[in-house]
N, C-alpha and C. Protein backbone atom coordinates (compact mmCIF):
# COMPACT_ATOMS: atom_id res chain seq x y z
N UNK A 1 -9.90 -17.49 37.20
CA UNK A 1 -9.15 -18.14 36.15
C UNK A 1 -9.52 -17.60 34.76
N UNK A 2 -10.77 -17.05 34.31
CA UNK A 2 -11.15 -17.03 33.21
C UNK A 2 -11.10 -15.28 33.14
N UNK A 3 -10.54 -14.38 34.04
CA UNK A 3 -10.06 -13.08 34.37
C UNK A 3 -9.11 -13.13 33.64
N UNK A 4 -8.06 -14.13 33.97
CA UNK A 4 -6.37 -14.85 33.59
C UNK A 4 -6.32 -14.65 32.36
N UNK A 5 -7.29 -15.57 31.86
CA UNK A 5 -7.49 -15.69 30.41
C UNK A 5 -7.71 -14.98 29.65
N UNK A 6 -8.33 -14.10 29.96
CA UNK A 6 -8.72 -12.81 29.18
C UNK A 6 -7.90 -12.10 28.80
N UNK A 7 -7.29 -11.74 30.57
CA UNK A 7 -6.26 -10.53 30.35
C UNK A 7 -5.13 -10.85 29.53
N UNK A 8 -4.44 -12.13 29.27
CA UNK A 8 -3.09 -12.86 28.72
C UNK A 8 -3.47 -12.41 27.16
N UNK A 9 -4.57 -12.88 26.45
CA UNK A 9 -5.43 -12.90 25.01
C UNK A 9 -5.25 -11.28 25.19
N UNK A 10 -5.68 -10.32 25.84
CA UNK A 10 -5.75 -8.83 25.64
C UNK A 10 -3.80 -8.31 25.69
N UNK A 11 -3.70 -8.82 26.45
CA UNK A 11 -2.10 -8.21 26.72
C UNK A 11 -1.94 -8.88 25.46
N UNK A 12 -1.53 -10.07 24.41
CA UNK A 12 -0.83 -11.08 23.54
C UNK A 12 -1.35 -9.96 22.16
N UNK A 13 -2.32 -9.32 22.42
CA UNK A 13 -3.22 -8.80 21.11
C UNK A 13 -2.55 -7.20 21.38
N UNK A 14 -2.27 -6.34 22.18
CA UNK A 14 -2.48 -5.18 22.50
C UNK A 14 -0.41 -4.92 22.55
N UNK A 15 0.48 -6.11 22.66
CA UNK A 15 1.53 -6.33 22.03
C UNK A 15 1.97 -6.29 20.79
N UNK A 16 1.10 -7.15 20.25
CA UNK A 16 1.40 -7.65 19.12
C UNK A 16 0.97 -6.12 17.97
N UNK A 17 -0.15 -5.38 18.30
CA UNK A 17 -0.59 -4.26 17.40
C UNK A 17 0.62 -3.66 17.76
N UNK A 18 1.42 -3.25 18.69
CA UNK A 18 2.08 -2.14 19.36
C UNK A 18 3.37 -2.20 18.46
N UNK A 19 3.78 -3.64 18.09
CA UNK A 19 4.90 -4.23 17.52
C UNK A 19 4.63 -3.52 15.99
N UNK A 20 3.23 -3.69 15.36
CA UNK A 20 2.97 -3.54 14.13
C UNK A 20 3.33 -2.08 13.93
N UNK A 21 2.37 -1.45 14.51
CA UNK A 21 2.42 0.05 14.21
C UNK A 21 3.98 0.92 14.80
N UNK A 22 4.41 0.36 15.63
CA UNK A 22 5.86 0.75 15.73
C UNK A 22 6.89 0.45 14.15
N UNK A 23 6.68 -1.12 13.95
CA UNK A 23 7.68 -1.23 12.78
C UNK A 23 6.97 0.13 11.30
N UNK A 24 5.76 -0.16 11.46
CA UNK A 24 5.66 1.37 10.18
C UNK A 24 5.45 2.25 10.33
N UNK A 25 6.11 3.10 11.45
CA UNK A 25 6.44 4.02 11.80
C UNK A 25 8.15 4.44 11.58
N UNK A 26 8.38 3.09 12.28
CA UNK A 26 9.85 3.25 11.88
C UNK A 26 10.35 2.43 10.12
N UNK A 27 9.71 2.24 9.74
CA UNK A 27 10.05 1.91 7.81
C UNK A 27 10.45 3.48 7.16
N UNK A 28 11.76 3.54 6.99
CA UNK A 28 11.77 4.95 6.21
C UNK A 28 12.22 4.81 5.13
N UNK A 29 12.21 3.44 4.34
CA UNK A 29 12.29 3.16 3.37
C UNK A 29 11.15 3.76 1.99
N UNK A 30 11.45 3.87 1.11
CA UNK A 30 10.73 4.95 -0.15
C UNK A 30 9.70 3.75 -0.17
N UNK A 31 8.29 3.24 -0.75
CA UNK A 31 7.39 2.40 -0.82
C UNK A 31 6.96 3.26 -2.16
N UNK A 32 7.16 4.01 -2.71
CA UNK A 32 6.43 4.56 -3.65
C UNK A 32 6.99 6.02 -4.31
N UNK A 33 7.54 5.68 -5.62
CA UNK A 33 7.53 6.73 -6.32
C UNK A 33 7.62 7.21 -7.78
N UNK A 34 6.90 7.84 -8.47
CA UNK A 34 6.39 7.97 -9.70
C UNK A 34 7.31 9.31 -10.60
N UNK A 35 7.79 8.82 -11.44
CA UNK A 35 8.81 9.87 -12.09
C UNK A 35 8.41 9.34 -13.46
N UNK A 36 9.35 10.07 -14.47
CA UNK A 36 9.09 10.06 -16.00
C UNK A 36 9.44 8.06 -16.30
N UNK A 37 10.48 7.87 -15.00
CA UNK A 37 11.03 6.40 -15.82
C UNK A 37 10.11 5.44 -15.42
N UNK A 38 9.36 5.85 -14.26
CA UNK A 38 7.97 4.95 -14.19
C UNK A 38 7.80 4.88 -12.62
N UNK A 39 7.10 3.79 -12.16
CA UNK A 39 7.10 3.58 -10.92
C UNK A 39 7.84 2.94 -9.85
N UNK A 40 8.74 3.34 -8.85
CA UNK A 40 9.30 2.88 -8.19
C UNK A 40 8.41 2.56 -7.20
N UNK A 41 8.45 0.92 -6.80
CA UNK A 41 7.62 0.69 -5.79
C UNK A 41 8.04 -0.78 -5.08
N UNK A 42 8.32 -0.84 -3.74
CA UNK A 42 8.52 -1.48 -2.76
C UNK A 42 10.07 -1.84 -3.31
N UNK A 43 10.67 -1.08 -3.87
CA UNK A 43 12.65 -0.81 -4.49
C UNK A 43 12.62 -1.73 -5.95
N UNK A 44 11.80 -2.33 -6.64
CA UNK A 44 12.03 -2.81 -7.89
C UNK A 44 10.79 -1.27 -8.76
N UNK A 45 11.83 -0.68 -9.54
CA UNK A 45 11.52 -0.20 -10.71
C UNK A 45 10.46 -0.73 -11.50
N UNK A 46 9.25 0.23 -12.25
CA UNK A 46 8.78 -0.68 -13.26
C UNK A 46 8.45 0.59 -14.14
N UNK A 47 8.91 0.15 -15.44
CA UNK A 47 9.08 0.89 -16.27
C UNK A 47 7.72 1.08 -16.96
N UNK A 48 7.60 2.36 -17.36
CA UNK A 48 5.75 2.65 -17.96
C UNK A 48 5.80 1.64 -19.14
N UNK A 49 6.79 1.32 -19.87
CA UNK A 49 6.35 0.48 -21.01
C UNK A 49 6.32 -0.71 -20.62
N UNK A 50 6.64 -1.39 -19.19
CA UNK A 50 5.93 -2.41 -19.04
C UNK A 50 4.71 -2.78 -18.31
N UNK A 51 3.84 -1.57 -17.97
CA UNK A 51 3.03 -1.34 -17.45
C UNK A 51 1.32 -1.76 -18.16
N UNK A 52 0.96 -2.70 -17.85
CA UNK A 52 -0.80 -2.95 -18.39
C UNK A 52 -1.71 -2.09 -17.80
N UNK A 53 -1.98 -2.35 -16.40
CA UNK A 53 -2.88 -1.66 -16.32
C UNK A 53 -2.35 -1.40 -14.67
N UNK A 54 -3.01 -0.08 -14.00
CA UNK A 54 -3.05 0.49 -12.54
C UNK A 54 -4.23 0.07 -12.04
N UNK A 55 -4.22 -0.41 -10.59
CA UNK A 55 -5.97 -0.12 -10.03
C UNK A 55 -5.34 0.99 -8.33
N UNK A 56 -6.28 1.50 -8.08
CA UNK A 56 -6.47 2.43 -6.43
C UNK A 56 -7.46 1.46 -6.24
N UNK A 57 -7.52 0.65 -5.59
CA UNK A 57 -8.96 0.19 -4.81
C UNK A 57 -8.63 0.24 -3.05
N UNK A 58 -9.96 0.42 -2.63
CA UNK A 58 -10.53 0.24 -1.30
C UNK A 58 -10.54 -1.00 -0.41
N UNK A 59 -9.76 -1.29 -0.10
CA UNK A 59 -9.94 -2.58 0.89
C UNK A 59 -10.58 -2.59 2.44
N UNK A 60 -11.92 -2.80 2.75
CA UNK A 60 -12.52 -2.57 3.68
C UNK A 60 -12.28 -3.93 4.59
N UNK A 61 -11.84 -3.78 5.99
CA UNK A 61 -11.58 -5.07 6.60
C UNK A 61 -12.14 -4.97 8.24
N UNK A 62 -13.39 -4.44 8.73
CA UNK A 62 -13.73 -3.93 9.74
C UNK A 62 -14.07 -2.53 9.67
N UNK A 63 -13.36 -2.08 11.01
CA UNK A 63 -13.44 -0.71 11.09
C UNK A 63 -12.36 0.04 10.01
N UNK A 64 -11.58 -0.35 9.51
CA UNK A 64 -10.37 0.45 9.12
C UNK A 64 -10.07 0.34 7.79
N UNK A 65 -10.80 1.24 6.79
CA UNK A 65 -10.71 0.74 5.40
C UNK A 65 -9.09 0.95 5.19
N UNK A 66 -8.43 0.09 4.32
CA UNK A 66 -7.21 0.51 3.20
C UNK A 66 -7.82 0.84 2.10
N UNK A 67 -6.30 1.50 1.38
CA UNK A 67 -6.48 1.64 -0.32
C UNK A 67 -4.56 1.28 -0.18
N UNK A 68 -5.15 0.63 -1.69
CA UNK A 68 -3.77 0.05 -1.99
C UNK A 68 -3.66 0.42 -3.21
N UNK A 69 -2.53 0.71 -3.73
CA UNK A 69 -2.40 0.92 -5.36
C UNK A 69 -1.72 -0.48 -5.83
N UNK A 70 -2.58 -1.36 -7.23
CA UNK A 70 -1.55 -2.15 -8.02
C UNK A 70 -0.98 -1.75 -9.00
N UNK A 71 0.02 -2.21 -9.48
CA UNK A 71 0.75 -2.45 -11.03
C UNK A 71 1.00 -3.32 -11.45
N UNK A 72 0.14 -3.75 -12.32
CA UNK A 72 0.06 -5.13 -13.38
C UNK A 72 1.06 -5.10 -14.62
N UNK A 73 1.68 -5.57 -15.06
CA UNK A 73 2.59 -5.62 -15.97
C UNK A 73 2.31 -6.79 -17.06
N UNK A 74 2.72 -6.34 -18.08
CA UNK A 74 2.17 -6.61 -19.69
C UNK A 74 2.72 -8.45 -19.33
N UNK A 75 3.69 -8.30 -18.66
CA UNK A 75 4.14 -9.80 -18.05
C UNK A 75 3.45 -10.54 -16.82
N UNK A 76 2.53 -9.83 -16.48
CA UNK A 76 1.52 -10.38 -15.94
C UNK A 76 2.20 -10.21 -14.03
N UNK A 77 2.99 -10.13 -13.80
CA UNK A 77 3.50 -9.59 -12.88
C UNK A 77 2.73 -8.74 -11.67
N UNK A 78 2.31 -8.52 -10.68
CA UNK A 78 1.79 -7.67 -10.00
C UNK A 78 2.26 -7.20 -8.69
N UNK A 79 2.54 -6.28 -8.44
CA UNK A 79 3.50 -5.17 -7.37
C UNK A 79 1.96 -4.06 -6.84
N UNK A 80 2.04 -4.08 -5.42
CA UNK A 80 1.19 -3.47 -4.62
C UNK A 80 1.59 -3.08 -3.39
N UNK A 81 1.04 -2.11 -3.17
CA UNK A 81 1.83 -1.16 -2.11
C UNK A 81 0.37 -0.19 -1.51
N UNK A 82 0.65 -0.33 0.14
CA UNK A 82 -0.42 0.46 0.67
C UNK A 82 -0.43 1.63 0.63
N UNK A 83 -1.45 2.79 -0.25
CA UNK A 83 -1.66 3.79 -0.25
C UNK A 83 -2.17 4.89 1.24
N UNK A 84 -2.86 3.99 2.27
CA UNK A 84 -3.85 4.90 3.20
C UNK A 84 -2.65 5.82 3.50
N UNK A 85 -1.67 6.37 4.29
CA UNK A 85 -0.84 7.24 4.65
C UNK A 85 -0.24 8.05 3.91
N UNK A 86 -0.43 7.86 2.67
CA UNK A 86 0.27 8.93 1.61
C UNK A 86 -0.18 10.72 2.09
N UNK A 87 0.44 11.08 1.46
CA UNK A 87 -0.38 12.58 1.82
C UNK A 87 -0.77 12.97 0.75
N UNK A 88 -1.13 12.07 -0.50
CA UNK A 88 -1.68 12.74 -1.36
C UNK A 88 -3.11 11.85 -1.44
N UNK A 89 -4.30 12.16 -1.75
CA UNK A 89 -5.67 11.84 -2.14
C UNK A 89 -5.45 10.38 -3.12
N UNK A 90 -6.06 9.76 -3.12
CA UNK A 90 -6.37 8.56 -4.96
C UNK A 90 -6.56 9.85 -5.62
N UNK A 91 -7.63 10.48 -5.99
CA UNK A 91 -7.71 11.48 -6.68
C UNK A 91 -6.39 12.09 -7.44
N UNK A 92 -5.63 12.66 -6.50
CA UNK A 92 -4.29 12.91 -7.66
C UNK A 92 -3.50 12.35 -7.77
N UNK A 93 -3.94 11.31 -6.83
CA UNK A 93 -2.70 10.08 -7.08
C UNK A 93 -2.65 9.47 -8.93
N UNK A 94 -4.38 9.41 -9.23
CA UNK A 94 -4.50 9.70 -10.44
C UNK A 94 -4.22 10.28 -11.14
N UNK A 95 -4.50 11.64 -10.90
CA UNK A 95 -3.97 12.54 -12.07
C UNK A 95 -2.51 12.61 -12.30
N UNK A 96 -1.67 12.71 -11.05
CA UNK A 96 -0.24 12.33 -11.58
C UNK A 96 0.09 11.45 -12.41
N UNK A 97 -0.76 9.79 -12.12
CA UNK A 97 -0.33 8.86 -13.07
C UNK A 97 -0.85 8.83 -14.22
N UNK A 98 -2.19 9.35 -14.88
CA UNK A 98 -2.50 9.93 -15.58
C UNK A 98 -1.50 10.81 -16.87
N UNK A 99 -0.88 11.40 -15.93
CA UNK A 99 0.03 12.57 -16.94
C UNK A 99 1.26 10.95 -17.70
N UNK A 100 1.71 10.21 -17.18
CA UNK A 100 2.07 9.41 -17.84
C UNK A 100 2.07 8.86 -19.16
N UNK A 101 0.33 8.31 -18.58
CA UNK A 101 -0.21 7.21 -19.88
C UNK A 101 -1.33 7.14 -19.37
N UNK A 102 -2.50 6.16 -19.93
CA UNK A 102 -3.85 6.19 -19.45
C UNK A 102 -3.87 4.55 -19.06
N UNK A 103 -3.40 4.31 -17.57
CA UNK A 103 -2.80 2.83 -17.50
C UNK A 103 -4.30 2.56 -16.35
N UNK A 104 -4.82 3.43 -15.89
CA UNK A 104 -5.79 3.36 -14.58
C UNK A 104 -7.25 2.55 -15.30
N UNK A 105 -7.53 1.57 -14.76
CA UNK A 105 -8.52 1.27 -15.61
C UNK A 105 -10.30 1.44 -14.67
């Protein structure tokens, strides 16, 4: 009985990841992109002049660190979007945003 149990909790868990990593695989929606008019991110625009401040931080949760990029807005507003899969580094993820304005604090 307690075989039963196990296996139901392993199958319910080993579903449920399968579900996850399938849907962002299949998201081919844009999550992120940085041009002169500012940052497009998760489909609302944000314009550099309403921009306070950027963070890249590390989110460690087990085995599997994230990095997420925020955008804080002078309206206090905040828009975040997961960085780990990008193909570009934090590193120039900086320096691109960098060439902007000096919003990274």
């Amino acid at each position: 009985m307690e075989n039963k149990i196990i296996a139901i909790i392993l199958l319910i868990v080993g579903v449920a990841n399968s579900v996850y990593f399938i849907s962002r695989f299949a998201n081919n929606k844009i999550q992120l992109r940085i041009n002169s008019a500012g940052i497009l991110i998760e489909g609302k625009l944000v314009k550099w002049q309403q921009i306070e401040e950027i963070e890249i931080e590390n989110v460690s949760t087990g085995s599997s660190p994230s990095e997420f990029l925020t955008v804080l807005t002078k309206s206090m507003n905040d828009y975040s979007v997961e960085i780990t899969e990008l193909n570009i580094d934090a590193k120039k993820l900086k320096t691109i945003i960098n060439q902007f304005g000096s919003f990274i604090k």
